[in-house]
C-alpha atoms as a PDB file:
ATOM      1  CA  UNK A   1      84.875 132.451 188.549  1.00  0.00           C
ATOM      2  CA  UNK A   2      84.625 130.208 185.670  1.00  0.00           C
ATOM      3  CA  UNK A   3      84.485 131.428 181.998  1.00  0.00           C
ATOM      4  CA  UNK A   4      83.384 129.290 178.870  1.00  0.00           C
ATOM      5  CA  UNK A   5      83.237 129.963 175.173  1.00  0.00           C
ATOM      6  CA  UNK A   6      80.386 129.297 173.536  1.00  0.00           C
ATOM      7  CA  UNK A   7      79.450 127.721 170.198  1.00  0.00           C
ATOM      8  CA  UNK A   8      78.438 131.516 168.770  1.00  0.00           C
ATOM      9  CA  UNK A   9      81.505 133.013 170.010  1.00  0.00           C
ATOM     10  CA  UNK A  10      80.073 134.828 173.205  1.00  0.00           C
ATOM     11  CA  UNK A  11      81.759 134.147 176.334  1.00  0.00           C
ATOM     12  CA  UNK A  12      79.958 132.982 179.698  1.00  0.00           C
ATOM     13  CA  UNK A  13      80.958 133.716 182.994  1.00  0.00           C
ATOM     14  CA  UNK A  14      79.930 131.937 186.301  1.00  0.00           C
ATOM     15  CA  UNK A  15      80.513 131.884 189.731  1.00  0.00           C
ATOM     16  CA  UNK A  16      82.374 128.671 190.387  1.00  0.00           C
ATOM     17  CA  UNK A  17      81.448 127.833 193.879  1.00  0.00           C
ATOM     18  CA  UNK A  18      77.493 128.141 192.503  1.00  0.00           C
ATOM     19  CA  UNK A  19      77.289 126.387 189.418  1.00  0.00           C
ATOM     20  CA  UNK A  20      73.482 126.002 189.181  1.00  0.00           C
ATOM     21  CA  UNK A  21      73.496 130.008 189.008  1.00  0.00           C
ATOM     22  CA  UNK A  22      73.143 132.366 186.531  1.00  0.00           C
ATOM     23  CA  UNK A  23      75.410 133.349 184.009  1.00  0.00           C
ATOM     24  CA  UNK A  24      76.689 136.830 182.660  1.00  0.00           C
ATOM     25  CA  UNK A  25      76.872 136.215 178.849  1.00  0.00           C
ATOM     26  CA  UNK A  26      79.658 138.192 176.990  1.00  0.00           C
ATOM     27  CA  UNK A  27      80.644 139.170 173.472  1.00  0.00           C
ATOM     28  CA  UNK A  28      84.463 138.530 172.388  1.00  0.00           C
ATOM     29  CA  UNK A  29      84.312 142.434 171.936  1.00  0.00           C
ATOM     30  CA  UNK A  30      83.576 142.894 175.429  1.00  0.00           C
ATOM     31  CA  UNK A  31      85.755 140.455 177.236  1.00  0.00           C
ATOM     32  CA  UNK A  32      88.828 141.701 175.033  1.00  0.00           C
ATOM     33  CA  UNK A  33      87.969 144.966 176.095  1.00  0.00           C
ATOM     34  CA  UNK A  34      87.643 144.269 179.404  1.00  0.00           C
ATOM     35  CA  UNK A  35      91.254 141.938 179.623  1.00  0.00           C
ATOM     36  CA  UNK A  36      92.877 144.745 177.494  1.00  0.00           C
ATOM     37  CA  UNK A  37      91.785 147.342 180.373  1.00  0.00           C
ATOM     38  CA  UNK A  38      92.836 145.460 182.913  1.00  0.00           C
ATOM     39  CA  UNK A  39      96.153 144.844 181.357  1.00  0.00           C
ATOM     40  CA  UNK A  40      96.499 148.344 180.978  1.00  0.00           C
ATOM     41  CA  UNK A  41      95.695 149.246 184.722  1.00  0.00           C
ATOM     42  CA  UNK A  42      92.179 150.857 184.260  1.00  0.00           C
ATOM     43  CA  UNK A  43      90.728 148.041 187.167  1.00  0.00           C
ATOM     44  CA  UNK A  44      93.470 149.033 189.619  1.00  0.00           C
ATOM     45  CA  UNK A  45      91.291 151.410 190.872  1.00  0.00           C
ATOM     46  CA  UNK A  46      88.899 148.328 192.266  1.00  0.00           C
ATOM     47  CA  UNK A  47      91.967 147.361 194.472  1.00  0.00           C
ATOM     48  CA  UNK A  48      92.521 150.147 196.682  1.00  0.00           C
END
């Protein structure tokens, strides 16, 4: 997975090992939400 900032301050995430693929495009809202979670445990879930 590959992640880059953009020039608007949206974030863009990729699958590395396809690079000519498409791209999920982010706000900084979102990602910090979604780091925060996972910092906080609400992904564990996804491991079991």
């Amino acid at each position: 997975m590959e992640a880059k900032p953009l020039d608007d301050g949206r974030v863009a995430l990729r699958q590395s090992t396809d690079p000519d693929g498409p791209a999920l495009i982010y706000t900084r809202g979102e990602i910090a939400a979604f780091i925060i979670g996972a910092k906080s445990g609400d992904a564990d879930f996804l491991l079991s």
